[in-house]
Protein backbone atom coordinates (compact mmCIF):
# COMPACT_ATOMS: atom_id res chain seq x y z
CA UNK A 1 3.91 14.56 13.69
CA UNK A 2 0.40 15.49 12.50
CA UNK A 3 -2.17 13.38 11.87
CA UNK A 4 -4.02 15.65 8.39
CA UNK A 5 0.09 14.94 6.86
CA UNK A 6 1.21 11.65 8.31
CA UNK A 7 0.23 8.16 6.60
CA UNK A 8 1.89 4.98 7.87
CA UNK A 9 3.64 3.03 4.56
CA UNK A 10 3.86 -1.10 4.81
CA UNK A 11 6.34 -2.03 2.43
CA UNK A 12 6.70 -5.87 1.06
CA UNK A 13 5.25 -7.64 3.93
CA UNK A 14 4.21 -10.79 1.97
CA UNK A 15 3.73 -14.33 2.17
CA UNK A 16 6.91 -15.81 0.70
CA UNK A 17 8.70 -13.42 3.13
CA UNK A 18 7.16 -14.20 5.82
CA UNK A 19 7.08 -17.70 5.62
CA UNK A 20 10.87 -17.52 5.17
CA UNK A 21 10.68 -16.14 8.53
CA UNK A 22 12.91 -13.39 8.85
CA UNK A 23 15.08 -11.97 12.13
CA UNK A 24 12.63 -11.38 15.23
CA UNK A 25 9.74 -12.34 12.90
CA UNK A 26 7.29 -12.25 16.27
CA UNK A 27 8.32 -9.16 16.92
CA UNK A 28 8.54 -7.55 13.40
CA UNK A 29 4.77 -8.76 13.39
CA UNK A 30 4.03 -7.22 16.83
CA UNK A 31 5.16 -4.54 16.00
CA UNK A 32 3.42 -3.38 12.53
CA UNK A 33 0.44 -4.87 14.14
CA UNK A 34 0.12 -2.25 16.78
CA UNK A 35 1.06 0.67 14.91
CA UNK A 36 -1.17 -0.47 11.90
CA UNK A 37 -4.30 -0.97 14.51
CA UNK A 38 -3.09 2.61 16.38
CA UNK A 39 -2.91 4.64 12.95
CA UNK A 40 -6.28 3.18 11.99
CA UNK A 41 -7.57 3.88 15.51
CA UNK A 42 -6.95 7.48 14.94
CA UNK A 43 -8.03 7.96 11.45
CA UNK A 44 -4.19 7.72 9.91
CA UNK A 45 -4.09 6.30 6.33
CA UNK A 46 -2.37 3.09 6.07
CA UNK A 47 -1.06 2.36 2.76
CA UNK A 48 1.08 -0.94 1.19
CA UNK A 49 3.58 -1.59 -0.97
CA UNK A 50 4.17 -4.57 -2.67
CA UNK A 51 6.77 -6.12 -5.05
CA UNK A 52 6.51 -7.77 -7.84
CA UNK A 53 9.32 -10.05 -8.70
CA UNK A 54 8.49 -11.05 -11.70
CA UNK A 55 7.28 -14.12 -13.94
CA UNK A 56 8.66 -17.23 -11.64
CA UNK A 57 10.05 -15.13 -8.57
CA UNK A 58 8.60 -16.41 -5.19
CA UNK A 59 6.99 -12.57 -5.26
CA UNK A 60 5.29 -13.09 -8.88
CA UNK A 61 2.09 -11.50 -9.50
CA UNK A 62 -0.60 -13.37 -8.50
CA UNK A 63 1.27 -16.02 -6.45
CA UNK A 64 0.24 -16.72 -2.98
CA UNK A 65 4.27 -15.38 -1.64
CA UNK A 66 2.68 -12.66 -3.52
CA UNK A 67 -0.10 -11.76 -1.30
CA UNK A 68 0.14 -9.28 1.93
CA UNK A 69 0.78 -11.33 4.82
CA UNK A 70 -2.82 -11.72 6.80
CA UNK A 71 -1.09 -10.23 10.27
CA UNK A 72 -0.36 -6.79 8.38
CA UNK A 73 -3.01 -7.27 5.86
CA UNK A 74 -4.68 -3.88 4.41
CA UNK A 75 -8.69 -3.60 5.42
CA UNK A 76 -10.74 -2.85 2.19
CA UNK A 77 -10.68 0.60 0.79
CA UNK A 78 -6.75 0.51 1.93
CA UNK A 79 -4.89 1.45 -0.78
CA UNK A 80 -2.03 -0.87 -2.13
CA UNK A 81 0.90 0.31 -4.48
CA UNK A 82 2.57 -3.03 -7.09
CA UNK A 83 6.56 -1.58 -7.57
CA UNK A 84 9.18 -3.82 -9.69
CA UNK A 85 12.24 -2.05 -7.78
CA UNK A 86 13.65 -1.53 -4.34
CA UNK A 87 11.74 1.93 -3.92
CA UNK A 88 8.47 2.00 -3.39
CA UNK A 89 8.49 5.34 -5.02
CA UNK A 90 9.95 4.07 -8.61
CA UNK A 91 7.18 4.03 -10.99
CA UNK A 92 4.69 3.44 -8.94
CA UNK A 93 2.86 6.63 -8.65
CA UNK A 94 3.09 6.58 -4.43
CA UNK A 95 5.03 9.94 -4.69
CA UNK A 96 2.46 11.73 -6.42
CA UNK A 97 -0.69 9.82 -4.53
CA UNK A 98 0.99 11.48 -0.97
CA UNK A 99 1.72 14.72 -2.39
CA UNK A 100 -1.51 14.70 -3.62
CA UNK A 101 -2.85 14.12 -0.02
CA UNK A 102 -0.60 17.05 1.38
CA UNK A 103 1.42 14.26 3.04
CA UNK A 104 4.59 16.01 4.71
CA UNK A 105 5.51 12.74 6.95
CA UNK A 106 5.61 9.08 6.55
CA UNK A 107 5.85 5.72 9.65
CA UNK A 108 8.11 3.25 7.86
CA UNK A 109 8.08 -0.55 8.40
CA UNK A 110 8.50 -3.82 6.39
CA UNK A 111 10.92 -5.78 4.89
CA UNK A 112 13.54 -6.18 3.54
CA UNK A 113 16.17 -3.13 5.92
CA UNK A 114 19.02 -3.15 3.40
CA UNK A 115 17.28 -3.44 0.05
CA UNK A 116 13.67 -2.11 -0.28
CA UNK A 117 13.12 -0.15 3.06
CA UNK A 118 16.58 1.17 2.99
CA UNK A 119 15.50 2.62 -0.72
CA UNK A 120 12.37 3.70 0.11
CA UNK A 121 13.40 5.43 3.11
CA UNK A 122 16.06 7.29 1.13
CA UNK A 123 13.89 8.28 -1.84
CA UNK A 124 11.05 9.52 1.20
CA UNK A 125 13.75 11.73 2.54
CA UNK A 126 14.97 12.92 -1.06
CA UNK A 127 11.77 14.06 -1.89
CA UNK A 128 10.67 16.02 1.35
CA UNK A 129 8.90 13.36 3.61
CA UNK A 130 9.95 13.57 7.25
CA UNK A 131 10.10 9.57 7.90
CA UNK A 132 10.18 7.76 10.83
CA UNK A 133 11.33 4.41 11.33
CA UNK A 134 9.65 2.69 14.97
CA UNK A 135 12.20 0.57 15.76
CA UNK A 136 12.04 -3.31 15.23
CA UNK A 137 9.40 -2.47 12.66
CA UNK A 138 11.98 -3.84 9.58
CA UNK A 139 13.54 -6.77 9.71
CA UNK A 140 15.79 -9.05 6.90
CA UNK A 141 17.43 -12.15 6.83
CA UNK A 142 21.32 -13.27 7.15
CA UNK A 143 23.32 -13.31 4.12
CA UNK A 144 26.70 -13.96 2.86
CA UNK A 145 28.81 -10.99 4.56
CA UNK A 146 26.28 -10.03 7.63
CA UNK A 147 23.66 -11.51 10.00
CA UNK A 148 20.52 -9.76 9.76
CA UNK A 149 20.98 -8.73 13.59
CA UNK A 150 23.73 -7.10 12.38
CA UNK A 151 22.02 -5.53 9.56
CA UNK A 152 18.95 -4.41 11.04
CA UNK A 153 21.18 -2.84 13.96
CA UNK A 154 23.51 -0.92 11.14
CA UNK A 155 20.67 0.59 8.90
CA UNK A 156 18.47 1.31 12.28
CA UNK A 157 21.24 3.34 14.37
CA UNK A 158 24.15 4.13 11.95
CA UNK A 159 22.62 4.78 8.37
CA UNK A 160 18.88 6.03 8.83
CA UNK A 161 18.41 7.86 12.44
CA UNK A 162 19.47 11.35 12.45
CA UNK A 163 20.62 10.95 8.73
CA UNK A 164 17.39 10.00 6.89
CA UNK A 165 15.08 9.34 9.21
CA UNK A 166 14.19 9.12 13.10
CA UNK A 167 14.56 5.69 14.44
CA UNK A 168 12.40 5.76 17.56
CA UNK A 169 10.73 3.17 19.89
CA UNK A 170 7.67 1.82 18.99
CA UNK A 171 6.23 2.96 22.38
CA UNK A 172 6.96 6.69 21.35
CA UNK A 173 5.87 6.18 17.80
CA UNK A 174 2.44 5.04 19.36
CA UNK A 175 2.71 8.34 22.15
CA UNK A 176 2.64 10.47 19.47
CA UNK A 177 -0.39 8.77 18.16
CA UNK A 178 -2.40 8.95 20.49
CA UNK A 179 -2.12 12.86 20.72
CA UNK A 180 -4.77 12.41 17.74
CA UNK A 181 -8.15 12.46 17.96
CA UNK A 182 -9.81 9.13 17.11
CA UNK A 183 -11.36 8.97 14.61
């Protein structure tokens, strides 16, 4: 990891989400509290996603369930990307914006593991990115066929890590940090 190439990308960590209150929701928060405040600590962009579920979705534009959640919430000057699909790459321009910045590796966290983080993490690897996931940093809810224990557990240690991504501890995520200067 180096910090000139490496952003860290919040994806969909909104109000309506939130106040659903998804699986380890204290710990999900934790979590992409302290790698948000170390990234900013030593000078690592921070940059949001955030969906847009259209005209009378709980994520419509404009709507408070809209809004970043205020735990992971950007600092001004932070720059936040509005997507309409899963991937945070889709027509949004994020692709180009890291390329752009000579990006080359991207800290993944947010909701929801199987449908927007999942895609995202999947269209990072397609195009180049090295991504890493710090564990516990995506979280989902249950659902008809699986809990989201069970989910979270399946995309963290049998779909992304070693596949798509590296799925490490937030502890080692945060080691490698702090070989950066601060900035």
């Amino acid at each position: 990891m180096n910090q000139k190439n490496t952003v860290v990308l919040i994806v969909d960590v909104q109000n309506a989400l939130m106040e659903a209150h998804p699986f380890r929701e204290e710990e999900l928060t934790d979590n992409l509290k302290v790698i948000i405040h170390n990234a900013r600590r030593t000078g690592l962009e921070v940059v949001y996603v955030r969906h847009d579920g259209g005209e009378g979705d709980e994520l419509a534009l404009g709507t408070q369930g809209w809004q970043i959640f205020d735990a992971a919430a950007p600092q001004e000057g932070e720059r936040i990307f509005e997507k309409r699909y899963n991937s945070a790459f889709k027509d949004t321009g994020l692709g180009e914006y890291l390329k752009e910045k000579k990006i080359t590796e991207i800290i993944l966290g947010g909701l929801q593991t199987e449908y927007c983080i999942d895609a995202t993490c999947k269209s990072a690897f397609e195009r180049g990115f090295h991504v890493w996931i710090p564990a516990h940093t995506t979280s989902t809810f249950d659902n008809d066929y699986f809990t989201a224990e069970r989910l979270v557990e399946y995309f963290e240690k049998k779909m992304w890590d070693g596949r798509y991504a590296d799925v490490r501890p937030v502890e080692e995520i945060i080691e490698k940090m702090k070989n950066f200067p601060i900035s």
